[in-house]
Protein backbone atom coordinates (compact mmCIF):
# COMPACT_ATOMS: atom_id res chain seq x y z
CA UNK A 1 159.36 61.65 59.13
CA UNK A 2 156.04 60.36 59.43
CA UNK A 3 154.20 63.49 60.47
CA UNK A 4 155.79 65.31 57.09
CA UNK A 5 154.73 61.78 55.13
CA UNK A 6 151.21 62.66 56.72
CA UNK A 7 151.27 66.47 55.55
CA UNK A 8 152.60 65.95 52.13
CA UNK A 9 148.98 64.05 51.51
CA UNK A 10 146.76 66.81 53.09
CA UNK A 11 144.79 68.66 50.69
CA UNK A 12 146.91 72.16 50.79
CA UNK A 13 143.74 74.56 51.56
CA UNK A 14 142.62 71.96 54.41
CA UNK A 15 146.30 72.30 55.38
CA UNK A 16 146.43 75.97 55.91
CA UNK A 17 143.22 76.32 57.71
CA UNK A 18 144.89 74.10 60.08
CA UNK A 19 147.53 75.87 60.07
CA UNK A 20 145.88 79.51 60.86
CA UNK A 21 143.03 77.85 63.39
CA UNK A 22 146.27 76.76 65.65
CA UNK A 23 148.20 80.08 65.12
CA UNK A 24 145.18 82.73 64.11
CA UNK A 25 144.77 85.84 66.61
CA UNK A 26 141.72 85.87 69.03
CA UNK A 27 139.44 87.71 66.62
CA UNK A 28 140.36 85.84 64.07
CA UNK A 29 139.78 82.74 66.03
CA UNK A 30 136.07 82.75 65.58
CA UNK A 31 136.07 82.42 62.34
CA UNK A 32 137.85 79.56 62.21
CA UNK A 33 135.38 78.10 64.48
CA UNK A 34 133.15 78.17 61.81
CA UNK A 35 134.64 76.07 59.49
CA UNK A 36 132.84 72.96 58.53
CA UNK A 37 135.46 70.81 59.24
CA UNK A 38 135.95 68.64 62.24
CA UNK A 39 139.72 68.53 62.33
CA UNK A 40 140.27 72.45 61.83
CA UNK A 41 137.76 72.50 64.57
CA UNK A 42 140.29 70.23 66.74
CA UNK A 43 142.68 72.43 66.08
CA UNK A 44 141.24 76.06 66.73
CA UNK A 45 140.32 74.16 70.21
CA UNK A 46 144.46 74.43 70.77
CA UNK A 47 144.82 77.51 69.81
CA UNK A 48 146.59 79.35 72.77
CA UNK A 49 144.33 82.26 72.28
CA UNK A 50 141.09 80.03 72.62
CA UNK A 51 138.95 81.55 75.42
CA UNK A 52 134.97 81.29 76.92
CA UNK A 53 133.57 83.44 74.42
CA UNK A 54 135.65 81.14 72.00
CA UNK A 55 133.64 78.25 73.30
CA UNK A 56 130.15 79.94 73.71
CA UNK A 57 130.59 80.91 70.04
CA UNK A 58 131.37 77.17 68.85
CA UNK A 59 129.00 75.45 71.26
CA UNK A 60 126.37 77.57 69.97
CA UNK A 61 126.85 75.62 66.39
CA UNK A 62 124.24 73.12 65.89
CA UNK A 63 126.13 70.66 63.26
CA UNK A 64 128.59 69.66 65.32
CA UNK A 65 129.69 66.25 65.64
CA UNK A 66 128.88 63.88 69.21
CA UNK A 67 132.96 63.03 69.30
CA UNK A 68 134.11 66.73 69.21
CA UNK A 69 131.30 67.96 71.90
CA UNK A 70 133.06 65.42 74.49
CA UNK A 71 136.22 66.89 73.50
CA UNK A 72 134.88 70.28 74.81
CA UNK A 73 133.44 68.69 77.36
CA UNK A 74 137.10 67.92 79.09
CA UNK A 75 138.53 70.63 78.48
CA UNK A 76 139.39 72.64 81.75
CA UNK A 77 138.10 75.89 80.53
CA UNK A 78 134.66 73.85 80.42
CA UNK A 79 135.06 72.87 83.99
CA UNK A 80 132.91 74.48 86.85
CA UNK A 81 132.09 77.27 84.27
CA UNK A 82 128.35 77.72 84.83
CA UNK A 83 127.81 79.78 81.54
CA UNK A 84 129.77 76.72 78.97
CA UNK A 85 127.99 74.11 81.44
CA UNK A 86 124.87 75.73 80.55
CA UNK A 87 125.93 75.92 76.34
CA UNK A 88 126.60 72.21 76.38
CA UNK A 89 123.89 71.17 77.49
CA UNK A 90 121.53 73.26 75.60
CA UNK A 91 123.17 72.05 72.41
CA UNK A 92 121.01 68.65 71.07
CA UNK A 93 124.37 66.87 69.82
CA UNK A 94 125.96 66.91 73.60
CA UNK A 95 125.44 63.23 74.50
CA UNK A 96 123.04 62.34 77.41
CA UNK A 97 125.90 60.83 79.14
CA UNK A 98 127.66 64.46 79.19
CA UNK A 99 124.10 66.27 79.47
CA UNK A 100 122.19 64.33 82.18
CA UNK A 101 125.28 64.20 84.68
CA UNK A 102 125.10 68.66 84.60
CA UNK A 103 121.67 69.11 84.81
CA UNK A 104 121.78 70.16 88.50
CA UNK A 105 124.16 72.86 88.22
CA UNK A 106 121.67 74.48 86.09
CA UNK A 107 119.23 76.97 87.65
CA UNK A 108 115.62 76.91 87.69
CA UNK A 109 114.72 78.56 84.82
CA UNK A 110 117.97 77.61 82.60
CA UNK A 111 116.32 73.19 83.24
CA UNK A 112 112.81 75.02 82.13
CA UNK A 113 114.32 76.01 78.90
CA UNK A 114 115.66 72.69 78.01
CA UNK A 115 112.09 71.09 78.58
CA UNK A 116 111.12 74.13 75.90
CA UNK A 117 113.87 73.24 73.35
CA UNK A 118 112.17 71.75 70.35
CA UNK A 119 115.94 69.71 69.86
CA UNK A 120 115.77 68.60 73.09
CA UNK A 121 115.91 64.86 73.32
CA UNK A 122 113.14 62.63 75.52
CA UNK A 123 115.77 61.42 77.82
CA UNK A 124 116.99 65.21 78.69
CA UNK A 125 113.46 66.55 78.84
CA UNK A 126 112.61 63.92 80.89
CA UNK A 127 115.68 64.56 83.55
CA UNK A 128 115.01 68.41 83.05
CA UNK A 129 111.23 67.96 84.33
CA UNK A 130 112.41 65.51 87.45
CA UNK A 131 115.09 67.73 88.53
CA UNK A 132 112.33 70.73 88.50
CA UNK A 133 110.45 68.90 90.49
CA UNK A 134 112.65 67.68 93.03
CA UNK A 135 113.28 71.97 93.69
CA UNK A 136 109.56 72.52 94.00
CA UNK A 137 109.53 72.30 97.70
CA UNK A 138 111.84 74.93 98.55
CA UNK A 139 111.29 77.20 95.16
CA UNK A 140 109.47 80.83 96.19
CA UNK A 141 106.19 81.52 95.21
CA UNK A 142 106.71 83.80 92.47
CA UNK A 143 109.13 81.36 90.56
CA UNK A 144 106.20 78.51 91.09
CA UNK A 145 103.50 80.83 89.80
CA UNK A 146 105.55 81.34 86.51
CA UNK A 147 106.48 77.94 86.36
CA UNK A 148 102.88 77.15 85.91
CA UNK A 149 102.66 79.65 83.02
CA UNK A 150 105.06 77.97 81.19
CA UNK A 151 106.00 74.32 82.35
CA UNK A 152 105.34 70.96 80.72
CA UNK A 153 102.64 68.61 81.61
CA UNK A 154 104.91 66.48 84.54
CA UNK A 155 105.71 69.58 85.91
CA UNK A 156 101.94 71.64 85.66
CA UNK A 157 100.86 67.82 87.33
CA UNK A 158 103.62 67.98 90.45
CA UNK A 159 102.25 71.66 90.91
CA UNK A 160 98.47 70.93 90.95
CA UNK A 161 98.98 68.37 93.90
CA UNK A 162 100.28 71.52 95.48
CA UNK A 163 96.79 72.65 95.79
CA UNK A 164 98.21 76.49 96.36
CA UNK A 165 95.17 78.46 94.56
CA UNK A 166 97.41 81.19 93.10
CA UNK A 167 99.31 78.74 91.52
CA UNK A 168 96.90 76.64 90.48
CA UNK A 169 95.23 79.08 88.54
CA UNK A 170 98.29 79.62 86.39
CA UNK A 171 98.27 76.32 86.01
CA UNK A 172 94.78 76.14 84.66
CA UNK A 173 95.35 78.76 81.92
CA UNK A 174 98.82 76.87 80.82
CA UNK A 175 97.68 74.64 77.75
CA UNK A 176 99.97 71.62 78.73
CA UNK A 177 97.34 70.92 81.54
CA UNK A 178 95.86 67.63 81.44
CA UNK A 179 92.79 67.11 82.92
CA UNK A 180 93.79 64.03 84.37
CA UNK A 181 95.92 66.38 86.85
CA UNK A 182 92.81 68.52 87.42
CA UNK A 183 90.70 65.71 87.77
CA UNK A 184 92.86 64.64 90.83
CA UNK A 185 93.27 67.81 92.42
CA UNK A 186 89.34 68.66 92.36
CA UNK A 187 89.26 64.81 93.78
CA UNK A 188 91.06 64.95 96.46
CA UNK A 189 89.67 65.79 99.80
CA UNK A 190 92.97 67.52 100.95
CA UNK A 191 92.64 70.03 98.30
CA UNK A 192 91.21 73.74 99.22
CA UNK A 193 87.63 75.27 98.80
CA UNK A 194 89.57 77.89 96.82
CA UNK A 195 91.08 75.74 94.68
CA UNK A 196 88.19 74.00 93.68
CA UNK A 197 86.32 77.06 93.05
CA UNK A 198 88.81 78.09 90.70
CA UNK A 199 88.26 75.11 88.59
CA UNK A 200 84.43 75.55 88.29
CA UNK A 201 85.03 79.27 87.16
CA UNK A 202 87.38 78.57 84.35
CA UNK A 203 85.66 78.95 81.20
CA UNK A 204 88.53 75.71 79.68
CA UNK A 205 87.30 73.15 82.70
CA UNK A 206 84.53 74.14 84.55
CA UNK A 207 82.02 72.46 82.69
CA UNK A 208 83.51 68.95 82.01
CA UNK A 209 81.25 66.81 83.00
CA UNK A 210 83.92 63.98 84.56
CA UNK A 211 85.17 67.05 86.81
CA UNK A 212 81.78 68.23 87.55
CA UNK A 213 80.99 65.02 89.25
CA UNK A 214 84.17 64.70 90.90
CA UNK A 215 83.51 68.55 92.43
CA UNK A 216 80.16 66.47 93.24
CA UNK A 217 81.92 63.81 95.42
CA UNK A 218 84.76 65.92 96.74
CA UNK A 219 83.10 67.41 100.56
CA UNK A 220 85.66 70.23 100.23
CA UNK A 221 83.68 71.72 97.77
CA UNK A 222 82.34 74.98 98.75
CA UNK A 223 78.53 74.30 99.42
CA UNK A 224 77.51 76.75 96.95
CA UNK A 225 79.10 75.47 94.15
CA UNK A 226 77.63 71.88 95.46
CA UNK A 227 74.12 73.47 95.46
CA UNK A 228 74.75 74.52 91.53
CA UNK A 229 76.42 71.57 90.46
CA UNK A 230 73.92 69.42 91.98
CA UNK A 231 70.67 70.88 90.07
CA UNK A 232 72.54 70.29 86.84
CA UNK A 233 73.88 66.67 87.66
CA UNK A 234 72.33 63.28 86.08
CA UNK A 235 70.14 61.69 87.83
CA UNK A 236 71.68 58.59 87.94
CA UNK A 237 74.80 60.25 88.95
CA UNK A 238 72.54 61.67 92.31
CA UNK A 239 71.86 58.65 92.94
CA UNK A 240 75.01 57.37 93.24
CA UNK A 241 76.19 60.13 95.24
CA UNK A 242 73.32 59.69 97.84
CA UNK A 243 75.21 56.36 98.40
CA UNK A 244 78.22 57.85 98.67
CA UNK A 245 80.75 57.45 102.31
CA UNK A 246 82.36 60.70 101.90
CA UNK A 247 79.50 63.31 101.68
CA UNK A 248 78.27 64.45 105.07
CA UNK A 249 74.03 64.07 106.00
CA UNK A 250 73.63 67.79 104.95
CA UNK A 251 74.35 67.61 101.55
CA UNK A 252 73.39 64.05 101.58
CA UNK A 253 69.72 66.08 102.65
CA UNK A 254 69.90 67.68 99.25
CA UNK A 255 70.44 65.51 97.16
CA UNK A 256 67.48 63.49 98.31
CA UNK A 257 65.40 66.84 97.99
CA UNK A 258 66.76 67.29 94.21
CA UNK A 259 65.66 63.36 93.79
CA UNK A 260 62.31 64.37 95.00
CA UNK A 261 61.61 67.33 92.90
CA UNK A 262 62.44 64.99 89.86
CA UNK A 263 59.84 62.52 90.76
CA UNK A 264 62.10 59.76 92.32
């Protein structure tokens, strides 16, 4: 009695596109999924018909509303299906309480394409980047050398302290660098001859003059790239490297030669 109380007050179109998204066949089942409203929505999501390509086609929708994406989100079609796991949370209204939670049954590359997603909210970029990261260690070498090509700055940062050469010089061509992360690796002593080397070559950072001096200070520098370096560097800035506990006497040696030629 009720329920016919309730129909007799729907708007009659609105009532038949309920009625065909719970009844329609499976082709014409997509369709309805692209109605603009939320409750013939609910109701194509009963249809008995309603498959994965059903879903994939509606969670590819952008408009749709943060109560109806948790509805897909239980449903046991949605369950342990890699390729609806992945459309939910590529879609930017899926709630980061859904989203965050199924970030690690995404691959590699499927978490590097969230951090690319200009919808993408800071909370799920954020997570994407971490759980990237956390899969560095055992991720092959090829898969690290593109992830250098085309990760964000976190990730480009996590990469560099790496100090692999071939993969830091993808990282060095990937605009998202920042050269606080090259700063660090051309600081550290731990870091490779090679890899330093590859930072003085590239025409983007080679000659900043906050990484020149850090090549300066670093004793894994290659000693012909500390002979260059050196003839260029500030005076002042010799000075405090003949002063300075990590160089060795040999290229402690030079630099007092290179004071001498300029008169001090």
């Amino acid at each position: 009695m009720e329920s016919s109380a309730k129909s007799s007050h729907l708007d009659p179109e609105l009532s038949r596109r309920l009625h065909r998204a719970l009844t329609c066949s499976k082709e014409e089942l997509f369709e309805a999924l692209l109605d603009p409203s939320t409750e013939v929505l609910r109701a194509a999501l009963r249809n008995p018909a309603l498959d994965d390509n059903h879903l994939l086609a509606l969670l590819g929708r952008r408009d749709l509303t943060e109560e109806l994406l948790r509805t897909v989100a239980g449903l046991d079609a949605v369950t342990g299906n890699h390729r609806l796991t992945v459309a939910l949370v590529h879609n930017p209204g899926t709630p980061a309480t859904i989203s965050l939670p199924l970030l690690p049954r995404l691959y590699l590359f499927e978490l590097v394409t969230i951090t690319e997603f200009p919808g993408t909210t800071p909370d799920q970029r954020l997570a994407a980047e971490r759980a990237i990261i956390q899969r560095l260690p055992t991720t092959p070498l090829g898969n690290r050398i593109t992830l250098a090509r085309r990760s964000t700055a976190p990730v480009l940062d996590a990469l560099m302290k790496e100090g692999d050469v071939r993969v830091v010089e993808a990282c060095l061509a990937n605009p998202r660098l920042k050269e606080a992360s090259v700063f660090q690796l051309v600081s550290s002593s731990r870091t490779l001859a090679e890899a330093i080397a590859a930072v003085a070559r590239h025409p983007r950072w080679g000659n900043r003059p906050n990484l020149k001096i850090a090549m300066l200070r670093n004793p894994s520098t290659p000693a012909s790239l500390f002979t260059t370096l050196l003839a260029a560097a500030p005076t002042m800035e010799l000075r405090n490297l003949s002063a300075s506990g990590r160089l060795g006497q040999e290229r402690k040696r030079l630099i007092q030669e290179d004071l001498r030629r300029r008169g001090y």
